[in-house]
PDB file of N, CA and C in Angstrom:
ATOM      1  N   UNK A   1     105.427 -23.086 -12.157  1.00  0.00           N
ATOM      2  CA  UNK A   1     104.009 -23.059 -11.868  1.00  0.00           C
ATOM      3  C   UNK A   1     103.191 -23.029 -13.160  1.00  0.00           C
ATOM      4  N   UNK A   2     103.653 -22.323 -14.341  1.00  0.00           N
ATOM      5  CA  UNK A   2     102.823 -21.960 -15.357  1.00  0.00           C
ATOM      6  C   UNK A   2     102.824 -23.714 -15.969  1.00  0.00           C
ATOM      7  N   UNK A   3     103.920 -24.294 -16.016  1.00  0.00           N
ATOM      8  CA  UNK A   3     103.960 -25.554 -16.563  1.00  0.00           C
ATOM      9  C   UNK A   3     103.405 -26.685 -16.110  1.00  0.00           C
ATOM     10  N   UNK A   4     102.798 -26.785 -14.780  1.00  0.00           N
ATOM     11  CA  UNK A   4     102.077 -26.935 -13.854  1.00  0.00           C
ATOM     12  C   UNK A   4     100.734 -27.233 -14.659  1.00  0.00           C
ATOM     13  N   UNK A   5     100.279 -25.529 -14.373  1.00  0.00           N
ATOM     14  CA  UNK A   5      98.947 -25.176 -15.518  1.00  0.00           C
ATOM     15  C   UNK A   5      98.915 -25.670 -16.562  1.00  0.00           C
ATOM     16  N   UNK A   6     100.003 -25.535 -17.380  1.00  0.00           N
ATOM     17  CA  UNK A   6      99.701 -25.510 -18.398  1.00  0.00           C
ATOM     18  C   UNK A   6      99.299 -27.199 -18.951  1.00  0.00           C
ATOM     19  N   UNK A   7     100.233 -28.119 -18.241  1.00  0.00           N
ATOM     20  CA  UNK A   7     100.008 -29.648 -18.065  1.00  0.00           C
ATOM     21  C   UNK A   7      98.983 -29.871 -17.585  1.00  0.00           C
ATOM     22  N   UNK A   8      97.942 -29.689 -16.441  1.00  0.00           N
ATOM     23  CA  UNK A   8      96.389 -29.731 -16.138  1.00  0.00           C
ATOM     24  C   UNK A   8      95.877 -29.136 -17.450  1.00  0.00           C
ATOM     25  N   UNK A   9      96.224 -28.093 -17.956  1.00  0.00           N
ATOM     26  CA  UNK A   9      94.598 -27.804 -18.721  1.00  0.00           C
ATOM     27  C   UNK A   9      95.088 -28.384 -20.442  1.00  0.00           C
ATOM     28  N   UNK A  10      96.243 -28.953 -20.313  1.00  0.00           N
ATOM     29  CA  UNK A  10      96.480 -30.024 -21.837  1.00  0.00           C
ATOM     30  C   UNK A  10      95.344 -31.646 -21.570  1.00  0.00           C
ATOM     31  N   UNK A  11      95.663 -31.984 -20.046  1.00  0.00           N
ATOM     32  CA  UNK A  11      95.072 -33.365 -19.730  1.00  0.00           C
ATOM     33  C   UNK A  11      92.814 -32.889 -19.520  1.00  0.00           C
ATOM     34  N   UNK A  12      93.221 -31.618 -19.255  1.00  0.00           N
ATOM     35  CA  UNK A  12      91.603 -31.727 -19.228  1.00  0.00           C
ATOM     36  C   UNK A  12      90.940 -31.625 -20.764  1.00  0.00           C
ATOM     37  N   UNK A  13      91.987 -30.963 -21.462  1.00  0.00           N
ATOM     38  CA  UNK A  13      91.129 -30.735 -23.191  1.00  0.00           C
ATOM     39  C   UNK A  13      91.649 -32.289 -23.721  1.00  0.00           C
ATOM     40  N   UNK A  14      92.431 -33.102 -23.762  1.00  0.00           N
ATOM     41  CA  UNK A  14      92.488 -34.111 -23.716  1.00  0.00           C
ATOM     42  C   UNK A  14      91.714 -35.048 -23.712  1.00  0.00           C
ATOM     43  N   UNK A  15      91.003 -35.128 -22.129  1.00  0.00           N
ATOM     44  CA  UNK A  15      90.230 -35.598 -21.654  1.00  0.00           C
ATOM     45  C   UNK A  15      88.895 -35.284 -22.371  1.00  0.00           C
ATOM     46  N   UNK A  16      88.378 -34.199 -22.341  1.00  0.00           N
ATOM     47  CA  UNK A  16      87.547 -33.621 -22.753  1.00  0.00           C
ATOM     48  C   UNK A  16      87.415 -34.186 -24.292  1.00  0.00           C
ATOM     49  N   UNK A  17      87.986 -33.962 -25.235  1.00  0.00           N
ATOM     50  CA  UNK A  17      88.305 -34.255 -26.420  1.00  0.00           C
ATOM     51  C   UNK A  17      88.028 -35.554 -26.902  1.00  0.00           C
ATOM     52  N   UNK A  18      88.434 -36.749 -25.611  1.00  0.00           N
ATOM     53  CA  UNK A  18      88.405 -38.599 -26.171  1.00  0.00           C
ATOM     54  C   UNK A  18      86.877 -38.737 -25.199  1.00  0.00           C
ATOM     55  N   UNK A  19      86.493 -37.963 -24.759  1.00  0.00           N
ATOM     56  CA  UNK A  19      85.254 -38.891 -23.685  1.00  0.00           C
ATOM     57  C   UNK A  19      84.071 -38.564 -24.608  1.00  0.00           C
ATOM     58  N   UNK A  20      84.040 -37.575 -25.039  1.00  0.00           N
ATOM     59  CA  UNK A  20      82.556 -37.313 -26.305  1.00  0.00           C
ATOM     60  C   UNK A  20      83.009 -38.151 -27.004  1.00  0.00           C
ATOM     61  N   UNK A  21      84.459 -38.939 -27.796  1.00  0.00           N
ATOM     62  CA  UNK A  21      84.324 -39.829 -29.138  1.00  0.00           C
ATOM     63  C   UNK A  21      83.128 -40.836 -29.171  1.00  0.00           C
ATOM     64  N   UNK A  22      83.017 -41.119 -30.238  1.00  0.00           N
ATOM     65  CA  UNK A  22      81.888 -42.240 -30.845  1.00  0.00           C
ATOM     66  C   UNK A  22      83.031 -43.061 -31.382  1.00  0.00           C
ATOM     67  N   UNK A  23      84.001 -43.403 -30.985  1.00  0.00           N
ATOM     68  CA  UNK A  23      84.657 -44.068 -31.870  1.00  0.00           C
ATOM     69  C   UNK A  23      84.120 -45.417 -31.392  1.00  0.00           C
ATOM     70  N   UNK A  24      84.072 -46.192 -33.021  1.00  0.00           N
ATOM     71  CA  UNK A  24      82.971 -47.494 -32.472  1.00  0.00           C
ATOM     72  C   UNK A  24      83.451 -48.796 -32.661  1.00  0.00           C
ATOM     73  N   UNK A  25      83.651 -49.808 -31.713  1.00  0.00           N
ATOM     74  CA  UNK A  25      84.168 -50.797 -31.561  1.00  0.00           C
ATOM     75  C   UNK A  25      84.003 -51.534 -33.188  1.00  0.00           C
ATOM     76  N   UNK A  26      85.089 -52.434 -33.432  1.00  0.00           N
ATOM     77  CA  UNK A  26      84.867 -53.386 -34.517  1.00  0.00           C
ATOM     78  C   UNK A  26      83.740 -54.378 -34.725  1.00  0.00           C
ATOM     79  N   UNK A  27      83.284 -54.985 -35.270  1.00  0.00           N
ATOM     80  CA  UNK A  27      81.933 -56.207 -35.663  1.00  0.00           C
ATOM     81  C   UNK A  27      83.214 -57.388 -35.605  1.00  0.00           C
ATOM     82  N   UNK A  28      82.073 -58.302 -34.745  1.00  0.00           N
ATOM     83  CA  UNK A  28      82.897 -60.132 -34.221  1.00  0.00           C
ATOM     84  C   UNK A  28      81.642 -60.420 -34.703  1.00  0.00           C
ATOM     85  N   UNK A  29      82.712 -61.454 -34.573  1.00  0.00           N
ATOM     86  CA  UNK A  29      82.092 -62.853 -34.214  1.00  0.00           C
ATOM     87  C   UNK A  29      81.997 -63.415 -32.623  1.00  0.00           C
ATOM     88  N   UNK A  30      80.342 -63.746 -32.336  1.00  0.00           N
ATOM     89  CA  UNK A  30      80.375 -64.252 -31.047  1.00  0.00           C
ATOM     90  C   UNK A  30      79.468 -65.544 -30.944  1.00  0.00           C
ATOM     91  N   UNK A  31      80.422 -66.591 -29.637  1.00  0.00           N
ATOM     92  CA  UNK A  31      79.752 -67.464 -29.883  1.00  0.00           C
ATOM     93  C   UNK A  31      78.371 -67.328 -30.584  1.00  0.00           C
ATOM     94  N   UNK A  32      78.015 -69.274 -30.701  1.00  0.00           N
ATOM     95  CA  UNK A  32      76.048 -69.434 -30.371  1.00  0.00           C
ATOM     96  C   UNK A  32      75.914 -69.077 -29.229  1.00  0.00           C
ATOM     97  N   UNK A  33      76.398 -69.326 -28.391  1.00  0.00           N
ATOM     98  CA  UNK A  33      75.784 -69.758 -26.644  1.00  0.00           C
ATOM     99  C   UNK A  33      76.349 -68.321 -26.319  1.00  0.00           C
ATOM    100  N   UNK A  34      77.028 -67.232 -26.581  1.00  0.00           N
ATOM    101  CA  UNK A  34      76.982 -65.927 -26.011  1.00  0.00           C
ATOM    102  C   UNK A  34      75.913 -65.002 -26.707  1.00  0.00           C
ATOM    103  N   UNK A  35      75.865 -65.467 -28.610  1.00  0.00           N
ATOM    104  CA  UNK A  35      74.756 -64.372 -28.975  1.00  0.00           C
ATOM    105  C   UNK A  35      73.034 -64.953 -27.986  1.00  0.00           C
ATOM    106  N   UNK A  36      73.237 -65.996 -27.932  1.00  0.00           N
ATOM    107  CA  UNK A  36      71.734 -66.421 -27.115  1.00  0.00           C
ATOM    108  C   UNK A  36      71.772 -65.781 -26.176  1.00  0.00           C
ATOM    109  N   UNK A  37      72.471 -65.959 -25.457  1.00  0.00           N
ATOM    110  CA  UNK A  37      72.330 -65.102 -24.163  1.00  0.00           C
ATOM    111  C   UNK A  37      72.549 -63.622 -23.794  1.00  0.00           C
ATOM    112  N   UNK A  38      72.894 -62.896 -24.988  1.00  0.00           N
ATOM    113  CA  UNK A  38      72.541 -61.468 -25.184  1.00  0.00           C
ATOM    114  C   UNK A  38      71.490 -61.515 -25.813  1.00  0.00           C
ATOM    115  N   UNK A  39      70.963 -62.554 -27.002  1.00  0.00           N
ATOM    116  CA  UNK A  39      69.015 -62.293 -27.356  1.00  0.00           C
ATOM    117  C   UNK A  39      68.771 -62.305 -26.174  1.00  0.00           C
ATOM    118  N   UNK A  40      68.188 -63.287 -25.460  1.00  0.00           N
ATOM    119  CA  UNK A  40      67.224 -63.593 -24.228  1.00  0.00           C
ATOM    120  C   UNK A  40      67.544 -62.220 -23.207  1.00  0.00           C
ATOM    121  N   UNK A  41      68.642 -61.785 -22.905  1.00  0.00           N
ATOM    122  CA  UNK A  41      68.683 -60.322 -21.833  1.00  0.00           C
ATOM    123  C   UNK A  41      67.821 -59.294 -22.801  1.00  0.00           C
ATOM    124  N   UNK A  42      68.453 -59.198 -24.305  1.00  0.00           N
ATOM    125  CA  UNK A  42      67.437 -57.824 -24.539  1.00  0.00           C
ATOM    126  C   UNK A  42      66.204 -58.063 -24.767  1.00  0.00           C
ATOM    127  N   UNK A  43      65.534 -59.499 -24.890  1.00  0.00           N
ATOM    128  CA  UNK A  43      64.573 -59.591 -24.969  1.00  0.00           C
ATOM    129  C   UNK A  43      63.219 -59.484 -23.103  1.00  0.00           C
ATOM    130  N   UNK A  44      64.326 -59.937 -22.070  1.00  0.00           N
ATOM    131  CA  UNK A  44      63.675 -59.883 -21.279  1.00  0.00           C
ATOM    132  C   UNK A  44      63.849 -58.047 -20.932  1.00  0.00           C
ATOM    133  N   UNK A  45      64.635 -57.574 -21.239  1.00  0.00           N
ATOM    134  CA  UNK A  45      64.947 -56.112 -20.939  1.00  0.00           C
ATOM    135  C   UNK A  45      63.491 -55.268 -21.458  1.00  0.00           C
ATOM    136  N   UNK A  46      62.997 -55.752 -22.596  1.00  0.00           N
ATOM    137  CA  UNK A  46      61.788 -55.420 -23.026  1.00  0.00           C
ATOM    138  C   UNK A  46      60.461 -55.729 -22.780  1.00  0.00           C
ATOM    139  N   UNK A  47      60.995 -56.641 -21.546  1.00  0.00           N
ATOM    140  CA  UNK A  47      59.652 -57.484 -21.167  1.00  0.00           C
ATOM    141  C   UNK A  47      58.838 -58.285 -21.966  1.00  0.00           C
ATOM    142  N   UNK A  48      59.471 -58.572 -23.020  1.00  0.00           N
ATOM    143  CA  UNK A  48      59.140 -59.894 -23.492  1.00  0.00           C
ATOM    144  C   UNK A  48      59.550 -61.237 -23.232  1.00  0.00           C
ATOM    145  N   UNK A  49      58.744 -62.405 -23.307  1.00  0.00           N
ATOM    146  CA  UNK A  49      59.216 -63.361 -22.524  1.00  0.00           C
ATOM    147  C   UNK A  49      58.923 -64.693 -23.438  1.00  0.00           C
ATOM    148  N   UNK A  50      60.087 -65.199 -24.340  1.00  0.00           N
ATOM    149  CA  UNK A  50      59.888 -66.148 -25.398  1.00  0.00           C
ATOM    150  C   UNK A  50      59.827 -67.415 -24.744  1.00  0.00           C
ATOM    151  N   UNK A  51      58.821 -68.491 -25.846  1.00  0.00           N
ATOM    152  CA  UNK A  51      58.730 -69.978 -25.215  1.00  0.00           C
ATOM    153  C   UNK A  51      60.206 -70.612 -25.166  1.00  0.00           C
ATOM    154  N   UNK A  52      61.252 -70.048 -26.149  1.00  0.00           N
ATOM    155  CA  UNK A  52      62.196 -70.837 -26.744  1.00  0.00           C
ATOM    156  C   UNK A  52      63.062 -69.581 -27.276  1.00  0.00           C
ATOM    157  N   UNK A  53      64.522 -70.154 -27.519  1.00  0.00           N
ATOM    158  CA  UNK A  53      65.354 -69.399 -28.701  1.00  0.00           C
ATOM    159  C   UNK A  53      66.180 -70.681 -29.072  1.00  0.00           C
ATOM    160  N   UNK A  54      65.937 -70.716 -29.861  1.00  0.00           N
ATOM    161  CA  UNK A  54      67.114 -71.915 -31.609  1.00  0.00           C
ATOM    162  C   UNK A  54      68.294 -71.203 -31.687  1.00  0.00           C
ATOM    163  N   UNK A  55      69.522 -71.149 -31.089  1.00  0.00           N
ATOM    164  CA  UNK A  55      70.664 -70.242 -32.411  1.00  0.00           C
ATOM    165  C   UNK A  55      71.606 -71.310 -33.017  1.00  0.00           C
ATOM    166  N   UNK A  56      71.574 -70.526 -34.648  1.00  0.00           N
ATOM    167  CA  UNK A  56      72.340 -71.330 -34.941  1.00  0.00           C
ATOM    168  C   UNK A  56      73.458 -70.608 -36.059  1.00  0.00           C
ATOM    169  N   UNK A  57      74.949 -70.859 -36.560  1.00  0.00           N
ATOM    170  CA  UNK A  57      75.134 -70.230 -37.323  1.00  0.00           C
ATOM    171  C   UNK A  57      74.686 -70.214 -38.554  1.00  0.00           C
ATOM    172  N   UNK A  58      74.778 -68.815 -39.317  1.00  0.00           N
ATOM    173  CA  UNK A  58      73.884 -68.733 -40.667  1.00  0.00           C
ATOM    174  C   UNK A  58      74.823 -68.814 -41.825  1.00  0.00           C
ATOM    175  N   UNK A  59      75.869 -68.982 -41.504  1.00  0.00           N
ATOM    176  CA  UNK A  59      76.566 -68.919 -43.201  1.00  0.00           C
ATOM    177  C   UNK A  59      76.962 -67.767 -43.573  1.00  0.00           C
ATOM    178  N   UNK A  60      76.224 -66.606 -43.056  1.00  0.00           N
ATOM    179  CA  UNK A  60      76.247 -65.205 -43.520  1.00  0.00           C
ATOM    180  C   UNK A  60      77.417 -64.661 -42.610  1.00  0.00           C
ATOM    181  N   UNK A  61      77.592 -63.310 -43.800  1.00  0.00           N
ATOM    182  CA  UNK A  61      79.136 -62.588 -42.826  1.00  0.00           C
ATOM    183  C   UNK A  61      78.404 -61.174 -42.979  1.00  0.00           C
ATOM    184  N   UNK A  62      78.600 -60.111 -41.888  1.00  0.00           N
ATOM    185  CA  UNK A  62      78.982 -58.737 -41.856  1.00  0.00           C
ATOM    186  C   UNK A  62      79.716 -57.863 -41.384  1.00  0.00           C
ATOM    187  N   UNK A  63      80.683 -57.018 -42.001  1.00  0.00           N
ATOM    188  CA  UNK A  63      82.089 -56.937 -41.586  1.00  0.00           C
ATOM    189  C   UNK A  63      82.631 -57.877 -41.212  1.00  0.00           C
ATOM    190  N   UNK A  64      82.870 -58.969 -42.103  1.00  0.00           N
ATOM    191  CA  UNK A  64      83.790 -60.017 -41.456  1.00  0.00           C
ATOM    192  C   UNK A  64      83.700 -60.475 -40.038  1.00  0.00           C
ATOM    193  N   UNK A  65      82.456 -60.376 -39.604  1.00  0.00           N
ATOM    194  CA  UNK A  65      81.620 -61.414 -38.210  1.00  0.00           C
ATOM    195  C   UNK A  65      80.474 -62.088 -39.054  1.00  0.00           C
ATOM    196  N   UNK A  66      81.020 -63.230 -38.362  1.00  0.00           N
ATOM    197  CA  UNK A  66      79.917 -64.162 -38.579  1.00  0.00           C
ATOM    198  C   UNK A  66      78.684 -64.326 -37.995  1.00  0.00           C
ATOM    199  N   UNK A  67      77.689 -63.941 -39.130  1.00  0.00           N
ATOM    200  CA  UNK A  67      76.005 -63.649 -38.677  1.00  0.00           C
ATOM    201  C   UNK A  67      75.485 -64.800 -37.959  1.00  0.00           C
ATOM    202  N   UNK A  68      74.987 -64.548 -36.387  1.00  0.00           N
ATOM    203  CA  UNK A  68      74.473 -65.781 -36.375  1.00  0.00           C
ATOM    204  C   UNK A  68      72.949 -65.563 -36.155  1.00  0.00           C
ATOM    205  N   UNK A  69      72.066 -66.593 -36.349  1.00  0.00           N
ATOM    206  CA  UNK A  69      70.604 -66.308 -36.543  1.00  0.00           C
ATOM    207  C   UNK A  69      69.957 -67.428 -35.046  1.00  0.00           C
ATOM    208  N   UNK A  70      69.465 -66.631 -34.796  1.00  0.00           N
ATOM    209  CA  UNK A  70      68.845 -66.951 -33.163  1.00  0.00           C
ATOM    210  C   UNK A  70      66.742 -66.864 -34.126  1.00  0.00           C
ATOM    211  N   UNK A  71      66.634 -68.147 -33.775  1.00  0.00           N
ATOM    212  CA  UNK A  71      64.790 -68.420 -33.768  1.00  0.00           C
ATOM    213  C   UNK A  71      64.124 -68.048 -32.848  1.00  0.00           C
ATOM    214  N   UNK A  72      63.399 -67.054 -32.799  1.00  0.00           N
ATOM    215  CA  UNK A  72      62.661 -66.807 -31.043  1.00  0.00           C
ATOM    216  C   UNK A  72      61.298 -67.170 -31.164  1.00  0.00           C
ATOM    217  N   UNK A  73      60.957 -68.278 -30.349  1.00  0.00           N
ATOM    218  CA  UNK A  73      59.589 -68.553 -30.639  1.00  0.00           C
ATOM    219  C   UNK A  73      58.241 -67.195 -29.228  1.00  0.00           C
ATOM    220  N   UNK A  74      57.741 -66.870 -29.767  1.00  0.00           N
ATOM    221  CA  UNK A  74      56.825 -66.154 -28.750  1.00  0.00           C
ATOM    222  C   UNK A  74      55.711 -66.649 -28.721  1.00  0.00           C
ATOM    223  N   UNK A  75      55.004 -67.837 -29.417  1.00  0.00           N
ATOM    224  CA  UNK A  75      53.653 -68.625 -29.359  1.00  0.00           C
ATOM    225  C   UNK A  75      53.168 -68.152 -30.506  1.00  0.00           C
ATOM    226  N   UNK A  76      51.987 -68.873 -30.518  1.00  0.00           N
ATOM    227  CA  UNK A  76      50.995 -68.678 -31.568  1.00  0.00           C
ATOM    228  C   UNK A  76      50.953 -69.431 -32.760  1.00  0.00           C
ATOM    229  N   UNK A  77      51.517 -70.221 -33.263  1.00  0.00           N
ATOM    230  CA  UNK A  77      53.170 -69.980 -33.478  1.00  0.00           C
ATOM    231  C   UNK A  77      53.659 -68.582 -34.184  1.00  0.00           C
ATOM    232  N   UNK A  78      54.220 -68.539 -33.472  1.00  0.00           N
ATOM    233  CA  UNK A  78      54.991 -67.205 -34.056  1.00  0.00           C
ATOM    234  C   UNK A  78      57.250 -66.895 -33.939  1.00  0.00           C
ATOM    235  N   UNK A  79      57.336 -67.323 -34.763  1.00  0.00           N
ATOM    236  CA  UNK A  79      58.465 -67.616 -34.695  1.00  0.00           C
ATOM    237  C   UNK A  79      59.394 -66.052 -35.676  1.00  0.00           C
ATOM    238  N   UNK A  80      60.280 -65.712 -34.950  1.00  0.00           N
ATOM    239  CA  UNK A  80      60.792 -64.316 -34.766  1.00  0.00           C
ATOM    240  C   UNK A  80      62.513 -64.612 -35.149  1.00  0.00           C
ATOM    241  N   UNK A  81      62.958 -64.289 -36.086  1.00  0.00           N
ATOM    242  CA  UNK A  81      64.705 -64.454 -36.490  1.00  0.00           C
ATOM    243  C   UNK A  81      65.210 -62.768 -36.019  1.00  0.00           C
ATOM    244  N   UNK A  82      66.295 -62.821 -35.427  1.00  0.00           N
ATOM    245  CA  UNK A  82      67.193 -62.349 -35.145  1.00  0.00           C
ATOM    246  C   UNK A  82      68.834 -62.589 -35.599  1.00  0.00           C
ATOM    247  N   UNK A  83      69.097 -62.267 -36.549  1.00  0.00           N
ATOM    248  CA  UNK A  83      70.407 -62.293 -36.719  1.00  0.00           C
ATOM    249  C   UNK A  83      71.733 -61.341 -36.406  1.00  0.00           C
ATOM    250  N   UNK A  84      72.409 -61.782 -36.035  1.00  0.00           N
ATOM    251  CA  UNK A  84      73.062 -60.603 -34.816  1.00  0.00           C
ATOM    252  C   UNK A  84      74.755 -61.352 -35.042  1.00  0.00           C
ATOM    253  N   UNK A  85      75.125 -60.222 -34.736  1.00  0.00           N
ATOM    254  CA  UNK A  85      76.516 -59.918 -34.469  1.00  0.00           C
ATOM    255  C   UNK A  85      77.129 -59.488 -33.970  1.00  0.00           C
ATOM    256  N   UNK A  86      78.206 -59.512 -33.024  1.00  0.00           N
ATOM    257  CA  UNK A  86      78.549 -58.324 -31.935  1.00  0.00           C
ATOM    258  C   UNK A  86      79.454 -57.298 -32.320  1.00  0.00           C
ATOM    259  N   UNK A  87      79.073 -55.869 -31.581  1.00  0.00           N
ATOM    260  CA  UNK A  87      80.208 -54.988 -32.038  1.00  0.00           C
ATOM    261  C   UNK A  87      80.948 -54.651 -30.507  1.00  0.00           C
ATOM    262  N   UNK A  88      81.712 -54.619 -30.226  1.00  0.00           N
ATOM    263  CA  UNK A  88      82.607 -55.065 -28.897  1.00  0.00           C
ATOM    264  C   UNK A  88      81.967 -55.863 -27.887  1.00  0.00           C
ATOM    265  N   UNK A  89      81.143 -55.614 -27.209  1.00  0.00           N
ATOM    266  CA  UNK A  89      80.438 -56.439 -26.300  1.00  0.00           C
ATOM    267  C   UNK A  89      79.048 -56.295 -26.395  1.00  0.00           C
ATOM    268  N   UNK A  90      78.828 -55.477 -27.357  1.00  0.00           N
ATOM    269  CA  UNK A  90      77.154 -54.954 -27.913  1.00  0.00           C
ATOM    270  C   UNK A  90      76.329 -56.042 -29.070  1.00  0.00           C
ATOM    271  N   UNK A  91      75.275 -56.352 -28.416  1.00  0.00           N
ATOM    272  CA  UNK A  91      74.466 -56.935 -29.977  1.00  0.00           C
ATOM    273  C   UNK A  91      73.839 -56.334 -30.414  1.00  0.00           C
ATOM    274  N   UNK A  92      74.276 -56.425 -31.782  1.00  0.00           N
ATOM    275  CA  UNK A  92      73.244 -56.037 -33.352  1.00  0.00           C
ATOM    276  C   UNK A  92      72.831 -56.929 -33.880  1.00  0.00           C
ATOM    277  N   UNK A  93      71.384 -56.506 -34.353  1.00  0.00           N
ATOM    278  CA  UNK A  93      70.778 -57.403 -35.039  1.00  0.00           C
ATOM    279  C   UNK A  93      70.292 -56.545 -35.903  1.00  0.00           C
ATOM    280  N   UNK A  94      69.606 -57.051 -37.224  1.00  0.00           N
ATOM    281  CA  UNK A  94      68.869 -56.869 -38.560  1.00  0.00           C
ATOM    282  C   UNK A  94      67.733 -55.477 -38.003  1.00  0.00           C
ATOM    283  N   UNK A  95      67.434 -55.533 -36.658  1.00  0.00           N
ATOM    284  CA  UNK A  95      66.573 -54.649 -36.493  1.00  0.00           C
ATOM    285  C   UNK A  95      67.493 -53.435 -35.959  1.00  0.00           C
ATOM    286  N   UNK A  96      68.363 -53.108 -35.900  1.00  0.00           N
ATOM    287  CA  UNK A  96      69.450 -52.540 -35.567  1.00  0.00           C
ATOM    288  C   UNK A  96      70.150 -51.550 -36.414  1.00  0.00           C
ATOM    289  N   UNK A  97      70.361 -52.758 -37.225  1.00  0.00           N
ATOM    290  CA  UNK A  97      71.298 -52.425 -38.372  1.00  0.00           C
ATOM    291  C   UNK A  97      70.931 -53.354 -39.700  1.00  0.00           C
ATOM    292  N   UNK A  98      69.953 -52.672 -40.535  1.00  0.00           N
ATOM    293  CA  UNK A  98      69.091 -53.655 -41.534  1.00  0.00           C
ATOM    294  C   UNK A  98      70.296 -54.191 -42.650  1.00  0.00           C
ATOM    295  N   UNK A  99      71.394 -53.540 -42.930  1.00  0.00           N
ATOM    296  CA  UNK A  99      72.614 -54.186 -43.558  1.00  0.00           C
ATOM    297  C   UNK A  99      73.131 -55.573 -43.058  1.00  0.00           C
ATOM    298  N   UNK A 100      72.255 -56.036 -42.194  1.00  0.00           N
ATOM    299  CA  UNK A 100      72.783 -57.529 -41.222  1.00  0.00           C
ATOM    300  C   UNK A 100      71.917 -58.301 -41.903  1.00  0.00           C
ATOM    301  N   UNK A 101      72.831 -59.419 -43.094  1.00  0.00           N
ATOM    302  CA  UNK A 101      71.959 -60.300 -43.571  1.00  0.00           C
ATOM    303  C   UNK A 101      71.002 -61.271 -43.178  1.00  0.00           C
ATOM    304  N   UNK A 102      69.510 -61.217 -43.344  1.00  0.00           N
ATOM    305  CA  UNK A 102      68.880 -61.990 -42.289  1.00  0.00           C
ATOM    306  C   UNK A 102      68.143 -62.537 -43.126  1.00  0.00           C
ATOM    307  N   UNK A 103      67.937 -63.049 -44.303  1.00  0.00           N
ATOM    308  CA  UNK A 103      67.025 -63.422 -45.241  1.00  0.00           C
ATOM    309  C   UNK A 103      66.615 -65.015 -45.016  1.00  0.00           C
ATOM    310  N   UNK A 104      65.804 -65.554 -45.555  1.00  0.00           N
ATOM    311  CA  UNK A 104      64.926 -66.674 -45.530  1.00  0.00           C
ATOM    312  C   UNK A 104      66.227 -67.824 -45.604  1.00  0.00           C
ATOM    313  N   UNK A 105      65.941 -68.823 -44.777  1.00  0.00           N
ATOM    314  CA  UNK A 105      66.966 -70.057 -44.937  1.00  0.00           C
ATOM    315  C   UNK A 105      66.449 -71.402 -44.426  1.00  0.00           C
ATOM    316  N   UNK A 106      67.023 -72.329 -44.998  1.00  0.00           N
ATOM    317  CA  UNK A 106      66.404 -74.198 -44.113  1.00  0.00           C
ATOM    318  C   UNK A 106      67.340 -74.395 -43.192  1.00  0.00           C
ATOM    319  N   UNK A 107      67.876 -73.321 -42.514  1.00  0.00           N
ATOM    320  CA  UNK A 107      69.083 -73.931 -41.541  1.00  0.00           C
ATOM    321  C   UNK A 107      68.490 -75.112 -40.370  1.00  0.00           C
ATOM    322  N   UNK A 108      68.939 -76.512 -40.362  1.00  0.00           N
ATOM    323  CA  UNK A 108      68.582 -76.652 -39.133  1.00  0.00           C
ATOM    324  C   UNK A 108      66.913 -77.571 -39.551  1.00  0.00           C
ATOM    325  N   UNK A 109      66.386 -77.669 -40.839  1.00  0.00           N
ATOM    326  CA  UNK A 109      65.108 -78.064 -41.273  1.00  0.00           C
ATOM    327  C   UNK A 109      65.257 -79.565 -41.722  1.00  0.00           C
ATOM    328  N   UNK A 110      64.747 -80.758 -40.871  1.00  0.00           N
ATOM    329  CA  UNK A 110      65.013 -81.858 -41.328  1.00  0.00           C
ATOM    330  C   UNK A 110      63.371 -82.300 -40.924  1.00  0.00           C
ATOM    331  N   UNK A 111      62.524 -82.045 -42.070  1.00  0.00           N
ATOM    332  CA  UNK A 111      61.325 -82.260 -41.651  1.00  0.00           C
ATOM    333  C   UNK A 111      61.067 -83.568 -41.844  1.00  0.00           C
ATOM    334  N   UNK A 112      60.452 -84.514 -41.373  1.00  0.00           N
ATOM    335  CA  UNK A 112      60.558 -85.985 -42.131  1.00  0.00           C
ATOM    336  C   UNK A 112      59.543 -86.227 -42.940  1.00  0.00           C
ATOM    337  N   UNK A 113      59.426 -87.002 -43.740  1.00  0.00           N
ATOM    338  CA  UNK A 113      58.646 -87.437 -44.985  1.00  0.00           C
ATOM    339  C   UNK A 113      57.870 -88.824 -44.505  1.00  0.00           C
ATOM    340  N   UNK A 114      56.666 -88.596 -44.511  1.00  0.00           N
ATOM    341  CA  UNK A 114      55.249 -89.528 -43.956  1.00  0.00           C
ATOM    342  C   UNK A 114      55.020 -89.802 -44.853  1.00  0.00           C
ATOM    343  N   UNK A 115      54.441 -90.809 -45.741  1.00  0.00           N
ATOM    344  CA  UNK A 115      53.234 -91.337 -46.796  1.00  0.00           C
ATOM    345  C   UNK A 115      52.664 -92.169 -46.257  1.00  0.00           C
ATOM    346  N   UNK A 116      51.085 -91.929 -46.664  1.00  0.00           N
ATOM    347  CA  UNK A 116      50.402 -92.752 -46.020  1.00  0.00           C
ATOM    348  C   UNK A 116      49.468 -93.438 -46.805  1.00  0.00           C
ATOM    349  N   UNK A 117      49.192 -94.625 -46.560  1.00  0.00           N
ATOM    350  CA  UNK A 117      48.601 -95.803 -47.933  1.00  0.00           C
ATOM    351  C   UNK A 117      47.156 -95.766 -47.912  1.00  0.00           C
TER     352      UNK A 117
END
């Protein structure tokens, strides 16, 4: 009987012990077409509601996931970068975690060249 006990109250401190951890999933790489579609949920989660999102990859790495940078247009023009990375099934972005390289880039910029006589 005592061994009984004593096996329940090993599995409850056990238990007890791994369910508070913070132990925190690794940083991926996730698709374009999955980080878009975790921007657009946390963005509608906030009740914001963009004309557009661009993603594209950025070149950039953190923890060895590849940064990808999502364009969110909200009007005006007002155009909004998000660069994000996943940490198990979670997105981070630069506003998140400001160590997420998000700096100025021409990714994706093929403006064309007019002259006019």
């Amino acid at each position: 009987m005592a061994s009984v006990a004593s096996a329940a109250a090993l599995g409850v401190l056990v238990f007890v012990l791994t369910a508070g951890s913070n132990a925190e999933q690794p940083y991926r790489t996730g698709s374009v077409a999955e980080v878009k579609q975790k921007v657009a949920a946390r963005l509608r989660q906030r009740l914001l509601r963009p004309h557009w999102i661009a993603c594209v990859p950025s070149g950039r790495r953190y923890h060895d996931a590849a940064v990808v940078r999502c364009n969110v247009n909200f009007g005006d023009p007002h155009i909004q970068a998000y660069c994000s990375v996943l940490r198990g099934d979670r997105l981070v972005t630069q506003y998140d975690d400001a160590a997420i390289p998000c700096g100025h880039d021409d990714a994706g910029w093929r403006a064309p060249v007019k002259t006019l006589n």
